[in-house]
C-alpha atoms as a PDB file:
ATOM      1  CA  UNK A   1       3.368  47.445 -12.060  1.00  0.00           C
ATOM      2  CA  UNK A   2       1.287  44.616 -13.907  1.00  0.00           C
ATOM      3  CA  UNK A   3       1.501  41.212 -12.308  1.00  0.00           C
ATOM      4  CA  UNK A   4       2.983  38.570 -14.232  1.00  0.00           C
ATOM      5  CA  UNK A   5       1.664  36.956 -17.431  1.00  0.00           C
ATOM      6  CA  UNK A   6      -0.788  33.772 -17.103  1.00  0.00           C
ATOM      7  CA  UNK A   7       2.030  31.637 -18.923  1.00  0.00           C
ATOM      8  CA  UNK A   8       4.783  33.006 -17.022  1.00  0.00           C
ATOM      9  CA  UNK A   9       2.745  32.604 -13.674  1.00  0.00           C
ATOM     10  CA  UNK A  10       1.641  29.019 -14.112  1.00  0.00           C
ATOM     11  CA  UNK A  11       5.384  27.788 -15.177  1.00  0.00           C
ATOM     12  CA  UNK A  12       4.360  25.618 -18.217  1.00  0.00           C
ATOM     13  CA  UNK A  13       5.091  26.131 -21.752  1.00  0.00           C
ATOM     14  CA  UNK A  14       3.541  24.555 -24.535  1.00  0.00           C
ATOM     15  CA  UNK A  15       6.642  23.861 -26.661  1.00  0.00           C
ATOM     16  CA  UNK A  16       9.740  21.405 -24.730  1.00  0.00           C
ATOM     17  CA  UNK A  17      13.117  21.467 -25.626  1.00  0.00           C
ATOM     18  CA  UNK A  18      14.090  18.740 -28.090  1.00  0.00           C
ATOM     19  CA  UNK A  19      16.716  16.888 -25.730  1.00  0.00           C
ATOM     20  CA  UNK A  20      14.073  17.035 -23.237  1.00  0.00           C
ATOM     21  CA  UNK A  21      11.708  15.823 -25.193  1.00  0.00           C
ATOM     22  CA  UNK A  22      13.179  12.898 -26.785  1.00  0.00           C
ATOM     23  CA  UNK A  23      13.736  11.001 -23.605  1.00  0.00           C
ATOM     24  CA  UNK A  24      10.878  11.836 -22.111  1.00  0.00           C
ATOM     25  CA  UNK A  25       8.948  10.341 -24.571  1.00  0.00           C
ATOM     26  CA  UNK A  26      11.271   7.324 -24.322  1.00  0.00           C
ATOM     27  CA  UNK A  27      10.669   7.326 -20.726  1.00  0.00           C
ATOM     28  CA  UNK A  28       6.542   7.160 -21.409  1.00  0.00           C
ATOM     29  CA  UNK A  29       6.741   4.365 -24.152  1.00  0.00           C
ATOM     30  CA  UNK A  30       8.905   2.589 -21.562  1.00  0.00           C
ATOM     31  CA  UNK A  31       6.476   2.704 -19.040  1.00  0.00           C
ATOM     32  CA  UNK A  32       3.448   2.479 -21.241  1.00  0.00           C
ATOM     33  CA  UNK A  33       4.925  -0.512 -23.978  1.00  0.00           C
ATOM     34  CA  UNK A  34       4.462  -3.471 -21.263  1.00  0.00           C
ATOM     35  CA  UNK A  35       0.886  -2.187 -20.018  1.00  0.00           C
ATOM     36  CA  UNK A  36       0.189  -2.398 -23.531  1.00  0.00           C
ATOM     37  CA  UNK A  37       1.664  -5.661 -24.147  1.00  0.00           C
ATOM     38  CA  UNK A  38      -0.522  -7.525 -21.417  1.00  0.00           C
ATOM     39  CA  UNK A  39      -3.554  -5.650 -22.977  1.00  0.00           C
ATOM     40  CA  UNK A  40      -3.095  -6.757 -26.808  1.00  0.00           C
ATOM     41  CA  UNK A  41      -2.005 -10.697 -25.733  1.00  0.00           C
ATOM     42  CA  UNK A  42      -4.929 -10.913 -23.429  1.00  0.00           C
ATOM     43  CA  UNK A  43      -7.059 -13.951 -24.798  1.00  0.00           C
ATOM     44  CA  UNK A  44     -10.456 -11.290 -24.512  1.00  0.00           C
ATOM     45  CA  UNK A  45     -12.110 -14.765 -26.221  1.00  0.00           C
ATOM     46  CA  UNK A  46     -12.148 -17.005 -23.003  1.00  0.00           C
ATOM     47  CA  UNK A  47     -10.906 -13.895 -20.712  1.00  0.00           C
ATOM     48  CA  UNK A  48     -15.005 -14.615 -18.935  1.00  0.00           C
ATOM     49  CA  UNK A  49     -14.145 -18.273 -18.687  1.00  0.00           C
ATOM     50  CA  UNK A  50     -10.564 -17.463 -17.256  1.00  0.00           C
ATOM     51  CA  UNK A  51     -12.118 -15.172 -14.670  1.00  0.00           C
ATOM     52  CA  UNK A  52     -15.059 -17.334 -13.865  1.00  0.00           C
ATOM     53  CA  UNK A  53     -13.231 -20.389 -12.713  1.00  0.00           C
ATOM     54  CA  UNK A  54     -13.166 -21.114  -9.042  1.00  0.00           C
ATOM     55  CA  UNK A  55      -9.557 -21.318  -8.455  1.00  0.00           C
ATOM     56  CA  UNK A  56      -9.111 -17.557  -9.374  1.00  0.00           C
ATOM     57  CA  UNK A  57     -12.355 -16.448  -7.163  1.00  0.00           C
ATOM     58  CA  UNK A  58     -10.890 -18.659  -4.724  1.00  0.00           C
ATOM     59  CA  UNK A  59      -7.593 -16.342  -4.719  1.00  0.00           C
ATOM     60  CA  UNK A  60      -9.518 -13.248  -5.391  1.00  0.00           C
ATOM     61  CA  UNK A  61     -11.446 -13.694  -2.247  1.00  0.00           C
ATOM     62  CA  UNK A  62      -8.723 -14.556  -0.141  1.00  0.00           C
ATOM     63  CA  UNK A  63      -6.763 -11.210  -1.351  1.00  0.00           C
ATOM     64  CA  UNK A  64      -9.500  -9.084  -0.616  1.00  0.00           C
ATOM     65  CA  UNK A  65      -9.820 -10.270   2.556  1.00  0.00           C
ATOM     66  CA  UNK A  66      -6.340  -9.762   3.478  1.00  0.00           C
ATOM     67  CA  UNK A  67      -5.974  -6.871   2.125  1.00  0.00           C
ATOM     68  CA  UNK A  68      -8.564  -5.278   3.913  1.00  0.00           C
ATOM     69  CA  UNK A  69      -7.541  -7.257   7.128  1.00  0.00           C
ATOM     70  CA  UNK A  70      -3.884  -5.826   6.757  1.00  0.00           C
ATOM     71  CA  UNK A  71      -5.186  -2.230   6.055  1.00  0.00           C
ATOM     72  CA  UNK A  72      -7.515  -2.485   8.860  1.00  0.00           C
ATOM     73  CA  UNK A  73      -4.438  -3.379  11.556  1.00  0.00           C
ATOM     74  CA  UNK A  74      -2.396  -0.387  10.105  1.00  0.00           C
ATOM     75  CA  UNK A  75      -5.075   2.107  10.370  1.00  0.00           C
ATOM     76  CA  UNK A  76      -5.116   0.408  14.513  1.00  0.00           C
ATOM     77  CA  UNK A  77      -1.235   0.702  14.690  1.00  0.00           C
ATOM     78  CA  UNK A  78      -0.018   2.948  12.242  1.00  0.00           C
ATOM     79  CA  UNK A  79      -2.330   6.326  12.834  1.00  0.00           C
ATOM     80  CA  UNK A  80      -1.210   6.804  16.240  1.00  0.00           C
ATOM     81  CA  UNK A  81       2.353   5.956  14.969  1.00  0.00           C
ATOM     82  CA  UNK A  82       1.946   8.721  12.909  1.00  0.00           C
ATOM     83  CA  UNK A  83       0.878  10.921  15.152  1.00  0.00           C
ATOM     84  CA  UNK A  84       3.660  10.510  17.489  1.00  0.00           C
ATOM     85  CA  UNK A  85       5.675  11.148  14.644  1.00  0.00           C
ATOM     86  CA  UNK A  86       4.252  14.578  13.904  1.00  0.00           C
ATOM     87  CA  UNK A  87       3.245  15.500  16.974  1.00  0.00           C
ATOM     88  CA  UNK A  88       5.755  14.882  19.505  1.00  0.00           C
ATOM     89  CA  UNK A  89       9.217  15.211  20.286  1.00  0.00           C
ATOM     90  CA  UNK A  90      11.190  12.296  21.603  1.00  0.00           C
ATOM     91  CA  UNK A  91      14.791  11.011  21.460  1.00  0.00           C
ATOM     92  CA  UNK A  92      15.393   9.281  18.296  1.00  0.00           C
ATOM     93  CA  UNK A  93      12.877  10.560  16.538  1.00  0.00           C
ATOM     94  CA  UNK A  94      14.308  10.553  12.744  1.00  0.00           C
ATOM     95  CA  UNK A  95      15.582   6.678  13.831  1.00  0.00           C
ATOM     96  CA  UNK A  96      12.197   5.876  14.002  1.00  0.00           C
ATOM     97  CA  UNK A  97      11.327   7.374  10.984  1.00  0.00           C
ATOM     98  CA  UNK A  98      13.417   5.528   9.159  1.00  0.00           C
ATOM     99  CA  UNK A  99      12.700   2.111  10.688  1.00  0.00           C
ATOM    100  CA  UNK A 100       9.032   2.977   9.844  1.00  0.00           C
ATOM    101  CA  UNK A 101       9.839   3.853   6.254  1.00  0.00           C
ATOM    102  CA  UNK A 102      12.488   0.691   6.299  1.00  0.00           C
ATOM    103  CA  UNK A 103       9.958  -1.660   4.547  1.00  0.00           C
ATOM    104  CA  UNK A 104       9.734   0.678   1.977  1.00  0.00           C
ATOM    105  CA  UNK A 105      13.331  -0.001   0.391  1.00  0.00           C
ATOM    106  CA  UNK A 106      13.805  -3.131   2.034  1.00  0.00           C
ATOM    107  CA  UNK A 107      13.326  -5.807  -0.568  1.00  0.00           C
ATOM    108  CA  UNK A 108      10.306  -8.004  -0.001  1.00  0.00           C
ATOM    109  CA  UNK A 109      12.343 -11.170   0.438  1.00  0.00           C
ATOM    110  CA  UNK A 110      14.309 -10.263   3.255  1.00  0.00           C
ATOM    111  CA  UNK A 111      11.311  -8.614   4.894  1.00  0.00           C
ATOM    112  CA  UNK A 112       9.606 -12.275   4.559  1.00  0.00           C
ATOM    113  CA  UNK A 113      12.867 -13.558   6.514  1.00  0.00           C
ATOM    114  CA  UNK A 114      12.785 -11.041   8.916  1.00  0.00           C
ATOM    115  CA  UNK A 115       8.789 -12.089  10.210  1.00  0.00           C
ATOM    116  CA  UNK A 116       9.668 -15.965   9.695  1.00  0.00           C
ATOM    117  CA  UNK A 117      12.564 -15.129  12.274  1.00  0.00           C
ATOM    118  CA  UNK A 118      10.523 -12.828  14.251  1.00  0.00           C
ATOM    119  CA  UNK A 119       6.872 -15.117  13.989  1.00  0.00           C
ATOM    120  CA  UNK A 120       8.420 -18.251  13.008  1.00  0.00           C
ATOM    121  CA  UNK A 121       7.950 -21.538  15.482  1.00  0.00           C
ATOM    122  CA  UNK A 122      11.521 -20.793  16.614  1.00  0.00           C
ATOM    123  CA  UNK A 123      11.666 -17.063  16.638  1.00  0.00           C
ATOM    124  CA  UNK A 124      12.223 -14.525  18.721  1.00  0.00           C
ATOM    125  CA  UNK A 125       8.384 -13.918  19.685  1.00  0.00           C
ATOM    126  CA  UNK A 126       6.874 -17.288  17.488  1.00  0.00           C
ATOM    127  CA  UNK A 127       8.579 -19.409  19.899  1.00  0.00           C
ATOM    128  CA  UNK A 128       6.485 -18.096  22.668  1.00  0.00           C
ATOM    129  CA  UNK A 129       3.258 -18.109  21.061  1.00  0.00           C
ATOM    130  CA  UNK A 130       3.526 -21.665  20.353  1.00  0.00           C
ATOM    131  CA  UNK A 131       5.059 -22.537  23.803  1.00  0.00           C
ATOM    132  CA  UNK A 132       2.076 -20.476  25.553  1.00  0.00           C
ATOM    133  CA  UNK A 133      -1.035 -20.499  23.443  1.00  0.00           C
ATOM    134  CA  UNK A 134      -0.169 -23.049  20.515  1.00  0.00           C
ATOM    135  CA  UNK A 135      -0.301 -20.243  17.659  1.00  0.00           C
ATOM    136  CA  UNK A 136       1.602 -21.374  14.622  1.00  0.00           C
ATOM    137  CA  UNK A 137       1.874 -18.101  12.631  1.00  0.00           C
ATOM    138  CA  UNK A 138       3.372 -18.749   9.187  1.00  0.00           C
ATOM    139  CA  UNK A 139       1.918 -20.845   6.367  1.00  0.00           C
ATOM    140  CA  UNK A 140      -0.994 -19.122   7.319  1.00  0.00           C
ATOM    141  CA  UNK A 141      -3.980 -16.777   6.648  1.00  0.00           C
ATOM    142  CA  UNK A 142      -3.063 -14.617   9.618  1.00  0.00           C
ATOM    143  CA  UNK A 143       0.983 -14.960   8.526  1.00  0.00           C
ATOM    144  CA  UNK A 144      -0.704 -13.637   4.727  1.00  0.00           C
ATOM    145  CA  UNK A 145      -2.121 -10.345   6.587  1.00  0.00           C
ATOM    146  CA  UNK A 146       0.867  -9.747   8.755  1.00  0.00           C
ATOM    147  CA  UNK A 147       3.268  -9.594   5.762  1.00  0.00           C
ATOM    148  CA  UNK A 148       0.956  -7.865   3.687  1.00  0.00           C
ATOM    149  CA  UNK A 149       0.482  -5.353   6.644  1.00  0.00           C
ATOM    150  CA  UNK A 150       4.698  -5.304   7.263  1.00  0.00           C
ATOM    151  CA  UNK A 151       4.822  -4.025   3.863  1.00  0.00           C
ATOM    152  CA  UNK A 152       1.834  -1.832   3.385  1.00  0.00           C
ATOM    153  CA  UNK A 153       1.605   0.591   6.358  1.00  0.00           C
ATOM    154  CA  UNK A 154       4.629   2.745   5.859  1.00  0.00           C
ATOM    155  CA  UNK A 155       2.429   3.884   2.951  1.00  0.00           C
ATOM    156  CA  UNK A 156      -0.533   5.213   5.515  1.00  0.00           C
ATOM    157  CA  UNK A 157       1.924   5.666   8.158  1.00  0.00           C
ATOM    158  CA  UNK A 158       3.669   8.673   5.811  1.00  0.00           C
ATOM    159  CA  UNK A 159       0.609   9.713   4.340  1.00  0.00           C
ATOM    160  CA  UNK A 160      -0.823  10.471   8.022  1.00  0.00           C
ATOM    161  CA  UNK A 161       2.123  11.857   9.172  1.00  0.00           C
ATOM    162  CA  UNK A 162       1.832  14.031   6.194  1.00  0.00           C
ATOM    163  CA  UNK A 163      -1.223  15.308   6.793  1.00  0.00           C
ATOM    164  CA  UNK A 164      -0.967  15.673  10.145  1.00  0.00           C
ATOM    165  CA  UNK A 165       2.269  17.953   9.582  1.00  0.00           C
ATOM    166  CA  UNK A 166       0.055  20.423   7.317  1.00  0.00           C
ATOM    167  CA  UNK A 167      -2.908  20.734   9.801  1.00  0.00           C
ATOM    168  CA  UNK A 168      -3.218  23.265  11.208  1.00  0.00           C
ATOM    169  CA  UNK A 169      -2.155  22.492  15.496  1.00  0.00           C
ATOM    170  CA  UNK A 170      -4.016  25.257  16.794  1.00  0.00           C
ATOM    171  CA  UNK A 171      -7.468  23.392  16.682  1.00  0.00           C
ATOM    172  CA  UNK A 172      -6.229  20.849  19.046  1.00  0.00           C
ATOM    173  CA  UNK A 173      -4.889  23.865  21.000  1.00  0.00           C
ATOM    174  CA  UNK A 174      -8.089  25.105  21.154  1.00  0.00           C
ATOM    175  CA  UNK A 175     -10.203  22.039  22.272  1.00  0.00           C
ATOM    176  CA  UNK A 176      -7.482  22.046  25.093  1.00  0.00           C
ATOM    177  CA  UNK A 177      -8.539  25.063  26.282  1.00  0.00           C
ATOM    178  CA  UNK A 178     -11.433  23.889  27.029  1.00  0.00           C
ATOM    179  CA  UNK A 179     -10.475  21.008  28.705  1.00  0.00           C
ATOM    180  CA  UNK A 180     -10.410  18.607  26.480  1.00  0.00           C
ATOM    181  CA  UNK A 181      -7.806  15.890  26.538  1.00  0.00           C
ATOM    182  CA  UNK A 182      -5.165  14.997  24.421  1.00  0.00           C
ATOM    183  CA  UNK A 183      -7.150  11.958  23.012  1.00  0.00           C
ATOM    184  CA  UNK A 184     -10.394  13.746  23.288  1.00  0.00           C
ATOM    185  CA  UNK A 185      -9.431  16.412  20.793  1.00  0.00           C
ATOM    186  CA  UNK A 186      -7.478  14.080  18.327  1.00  0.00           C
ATOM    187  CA  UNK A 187     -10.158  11.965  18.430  1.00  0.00           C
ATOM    188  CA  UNK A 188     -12.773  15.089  17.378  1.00  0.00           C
ATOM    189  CA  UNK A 189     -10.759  17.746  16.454  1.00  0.00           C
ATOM    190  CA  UNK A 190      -7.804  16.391  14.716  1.00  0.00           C
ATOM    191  CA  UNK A 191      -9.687  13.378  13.179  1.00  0.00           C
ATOM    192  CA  UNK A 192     -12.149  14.870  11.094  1.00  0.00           C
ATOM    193  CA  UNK A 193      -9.419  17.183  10.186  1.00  0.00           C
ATOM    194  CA  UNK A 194      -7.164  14.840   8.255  1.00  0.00           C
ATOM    195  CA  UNK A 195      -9.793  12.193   7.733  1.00  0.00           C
ATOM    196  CA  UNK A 196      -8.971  12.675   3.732  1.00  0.00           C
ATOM    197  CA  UNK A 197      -4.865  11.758   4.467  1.00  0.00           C
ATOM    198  CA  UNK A 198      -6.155   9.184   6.540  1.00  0.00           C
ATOM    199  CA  UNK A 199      -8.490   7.460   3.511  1.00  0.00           C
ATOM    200  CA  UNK A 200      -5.663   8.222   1.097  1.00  0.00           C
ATOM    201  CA  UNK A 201      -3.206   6.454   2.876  1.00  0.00           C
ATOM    202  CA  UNK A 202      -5.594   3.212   3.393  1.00  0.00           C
ATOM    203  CA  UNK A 203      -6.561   3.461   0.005  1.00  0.00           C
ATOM    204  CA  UNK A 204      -2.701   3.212  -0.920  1.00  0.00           C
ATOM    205  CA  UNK A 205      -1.792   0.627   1.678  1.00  0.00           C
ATOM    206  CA  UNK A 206      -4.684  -1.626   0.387  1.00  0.00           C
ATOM    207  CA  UNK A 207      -3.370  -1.558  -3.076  1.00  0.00           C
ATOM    208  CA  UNK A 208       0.008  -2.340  -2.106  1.00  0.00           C
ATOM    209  CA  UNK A 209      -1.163  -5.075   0.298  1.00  0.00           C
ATOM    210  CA  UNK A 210      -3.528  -6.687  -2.730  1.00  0.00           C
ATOM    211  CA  UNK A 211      -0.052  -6.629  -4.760  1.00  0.00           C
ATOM    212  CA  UNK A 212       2.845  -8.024  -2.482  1.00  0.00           C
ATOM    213  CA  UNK A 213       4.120 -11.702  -3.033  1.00  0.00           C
ATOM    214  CA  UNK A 214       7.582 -11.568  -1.913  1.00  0.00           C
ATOM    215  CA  UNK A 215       6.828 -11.106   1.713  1.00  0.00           C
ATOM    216  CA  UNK A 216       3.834 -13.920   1.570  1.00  0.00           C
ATOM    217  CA  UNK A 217       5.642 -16.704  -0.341  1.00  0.00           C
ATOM    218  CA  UNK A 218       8.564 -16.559   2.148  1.00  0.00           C
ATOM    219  CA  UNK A 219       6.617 -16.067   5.391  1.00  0.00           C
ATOM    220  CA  UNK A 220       3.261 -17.960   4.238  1.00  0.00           C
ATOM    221  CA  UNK A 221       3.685 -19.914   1.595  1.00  0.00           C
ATOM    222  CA  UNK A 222       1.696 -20.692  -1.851  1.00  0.00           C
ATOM    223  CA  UNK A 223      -1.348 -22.864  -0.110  1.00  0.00           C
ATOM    224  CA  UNK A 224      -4.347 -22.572  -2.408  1.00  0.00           C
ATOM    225  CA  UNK A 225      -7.269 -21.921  -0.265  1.00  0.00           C
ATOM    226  CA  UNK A 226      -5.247 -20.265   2.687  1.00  0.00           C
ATOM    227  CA  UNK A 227      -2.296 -18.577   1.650  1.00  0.00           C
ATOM    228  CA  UNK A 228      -2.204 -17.907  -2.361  1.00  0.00           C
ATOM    229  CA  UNK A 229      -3.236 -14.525  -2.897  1.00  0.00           C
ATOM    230  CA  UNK A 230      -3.880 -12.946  -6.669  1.00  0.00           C
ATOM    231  CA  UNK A 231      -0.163 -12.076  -7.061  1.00  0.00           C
ATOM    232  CA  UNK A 232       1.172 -15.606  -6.195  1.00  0.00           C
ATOM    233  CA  UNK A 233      -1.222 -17.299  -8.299  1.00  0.00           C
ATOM    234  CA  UNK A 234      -0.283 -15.176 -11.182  1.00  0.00           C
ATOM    235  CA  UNK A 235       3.361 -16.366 -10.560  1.00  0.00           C
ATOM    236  CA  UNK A 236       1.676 -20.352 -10.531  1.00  0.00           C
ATOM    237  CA  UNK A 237      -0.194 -20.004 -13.629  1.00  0.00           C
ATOM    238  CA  UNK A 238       2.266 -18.460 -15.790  1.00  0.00           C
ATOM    239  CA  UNK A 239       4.411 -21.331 -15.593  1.00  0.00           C
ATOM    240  CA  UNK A 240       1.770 -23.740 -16.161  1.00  0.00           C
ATOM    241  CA  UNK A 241      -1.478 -21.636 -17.948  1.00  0.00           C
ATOM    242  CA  UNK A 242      -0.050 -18.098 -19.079  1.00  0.00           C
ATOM    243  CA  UNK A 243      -3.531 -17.336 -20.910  1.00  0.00           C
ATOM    244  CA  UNK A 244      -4.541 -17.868 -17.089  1.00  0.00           C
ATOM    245  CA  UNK A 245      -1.707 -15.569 -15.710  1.00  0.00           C
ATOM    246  CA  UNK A 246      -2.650 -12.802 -18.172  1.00  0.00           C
ATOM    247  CA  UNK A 247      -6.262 -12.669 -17.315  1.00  0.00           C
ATOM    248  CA  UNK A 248      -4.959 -12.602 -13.325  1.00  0.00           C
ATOM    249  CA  UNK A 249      -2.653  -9.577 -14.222  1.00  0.00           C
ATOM    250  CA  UNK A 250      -5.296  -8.081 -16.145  1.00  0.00           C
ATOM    251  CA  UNK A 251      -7.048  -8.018 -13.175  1.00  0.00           C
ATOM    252  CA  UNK A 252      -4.834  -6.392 -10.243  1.00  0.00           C
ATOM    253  CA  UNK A 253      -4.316  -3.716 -13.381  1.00  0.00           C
ATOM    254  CA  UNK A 254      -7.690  -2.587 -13.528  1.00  0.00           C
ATOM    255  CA  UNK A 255      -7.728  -2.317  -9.200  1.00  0.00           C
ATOM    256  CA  UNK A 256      -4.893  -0.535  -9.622  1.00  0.00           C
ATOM    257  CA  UNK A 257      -6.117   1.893 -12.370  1.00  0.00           C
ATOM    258  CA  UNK A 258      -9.533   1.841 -10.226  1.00  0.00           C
ATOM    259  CA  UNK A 259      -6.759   3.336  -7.147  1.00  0.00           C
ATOM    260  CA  UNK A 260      -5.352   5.943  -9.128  1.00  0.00           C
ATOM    261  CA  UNK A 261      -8.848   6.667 -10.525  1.00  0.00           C
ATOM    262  CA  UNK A 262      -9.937   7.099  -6.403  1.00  0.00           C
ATOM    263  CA  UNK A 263      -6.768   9.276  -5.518  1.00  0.00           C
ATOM    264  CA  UNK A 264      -6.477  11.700  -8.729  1.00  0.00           C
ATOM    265  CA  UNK A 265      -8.278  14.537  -6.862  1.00  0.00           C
ATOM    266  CA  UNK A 266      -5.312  13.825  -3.933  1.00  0.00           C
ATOM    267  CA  UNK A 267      -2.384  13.924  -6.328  1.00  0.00           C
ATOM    268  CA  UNK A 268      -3.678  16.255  -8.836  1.00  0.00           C
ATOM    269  CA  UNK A 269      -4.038  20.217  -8.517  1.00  0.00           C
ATOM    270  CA  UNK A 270      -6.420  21.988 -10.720  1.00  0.00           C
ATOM    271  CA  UNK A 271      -5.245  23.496 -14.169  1.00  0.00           C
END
């Protein structure tokens, strides 16, 4: 019996049905029309000016930095988070799956209330810090990476767990064997083994860290200088400079494209 056709076996045709078609292009131009938008009003004429001035370096700095801080504590807290998930069993499991992946849905608002009432000078754990060891935690740099890292690592955290899901156990099975311990072989057996997950899920967790305001403006505030990232001083400037605002946007677009650029080979299969 011949196998089946190369068209048949791959699933894709080359013609679509016309009420599929018709929306789906709809769907693209909707997606595509207001990337296009902020590309044709862009003022390209002072965009080098725009770009150059120090109050947008100022906030570009400042969002790097947290952004890697933040992704740097969730690769601390959220790998071995992961890897409980995936490779344990424990009551409550699936609850704690879905508090992980809680940020996720929860808008960014509420999650900013939630750490102000958790951190804050009169919260639950706040109030202690300042009582103890005088640390004030919102309205500040630090309060910056903790929201951005409240909202970010359910990205690695489910990435990881992923990954860790499709490995293949038996390596760390192996390394047990042979005496190894449970930390020793995840540390260089099962490692190494998803390290690609593991850089996937940063790289994705950075991005959205770079990008969150709604978290940061309620827990830390719009302080030039200490607290206002790119995203919040788009949402400055376009009330007062939007040629300013566009050439801000412009900017988290291209890290963003630069992300998808970095995890195409992830997402995408071969043809």
């Amino acid at each position: 019996m011949s196998g089946p056709r190369k068209g048949v076996r791959s699933g894709r045709s080359r013609t679509a049905p016309l009420p599929l078609l018709l929306p789906a292009v709809v769907g693209l131009a909707f997606l595509l029309l207001p990337l296009i938008a902020l590309l044709v009003r862009t003022p390209w004429s002072t965009l080098p000016d725009q770009l150059t001035s120090a109050e947008v370096w100022q906030a570009l700095r400042l969002s790097l930095l947290c952004a890697t801080s933040a992704t740097a504590l969730s690769l601390v807290i959220g790998v071995p988070l992961a890897w409980l998930l995936a490779r344990t069993d424990f009551p409550g499991r699936g609850l704690v799956r879905a508090l992980v992946t809680l940020p996720l849905v929860l808008p960014p608002v509420v999650g900013g209330v939630a750490l102000l009432l958790a951190f804050g000078r009169n919260g639950v754990v706040g109030q202690w810090l300042d009582a103890w060891f005088g640390i004030t935690v919102p309205f500040t740099t630090t309060g910056v990476v903790l929201a951005e890292t409240f909202v970010a690592m359910p990205f690695l955290v489910i990435s990881v767990e992923g990954t860790l899901r499709a490995a293949d156990p038996r390596y760390e099975e192996a390394a047990a064997t042979l005496g190894a311990s449970r930390f020793t072989a995840f540390r260089r057996v099962t490692l190494p083994l998803i390290a690609p997950g593991v850089a996937a899920g940063a790289v994705l967790a950075w991005a959205r860290a770079l990008g969150e305001f709604g978290a940061t403006i309620t827990f830390a505030g719009n302080f030039p200088g200490r607290t206002q990232t790119m995203p919040l001083a788009v949402y400055l400037a376009l009330q007062n400079d939007p040629a300013a605002a566009i050439a801000l946007s412009l900017v988290l677009l291209a890290v963003s494209v630069a992300v998808l650029a970095g995890l195409r080979d992830r997402w995408m299969t071969a043809s």
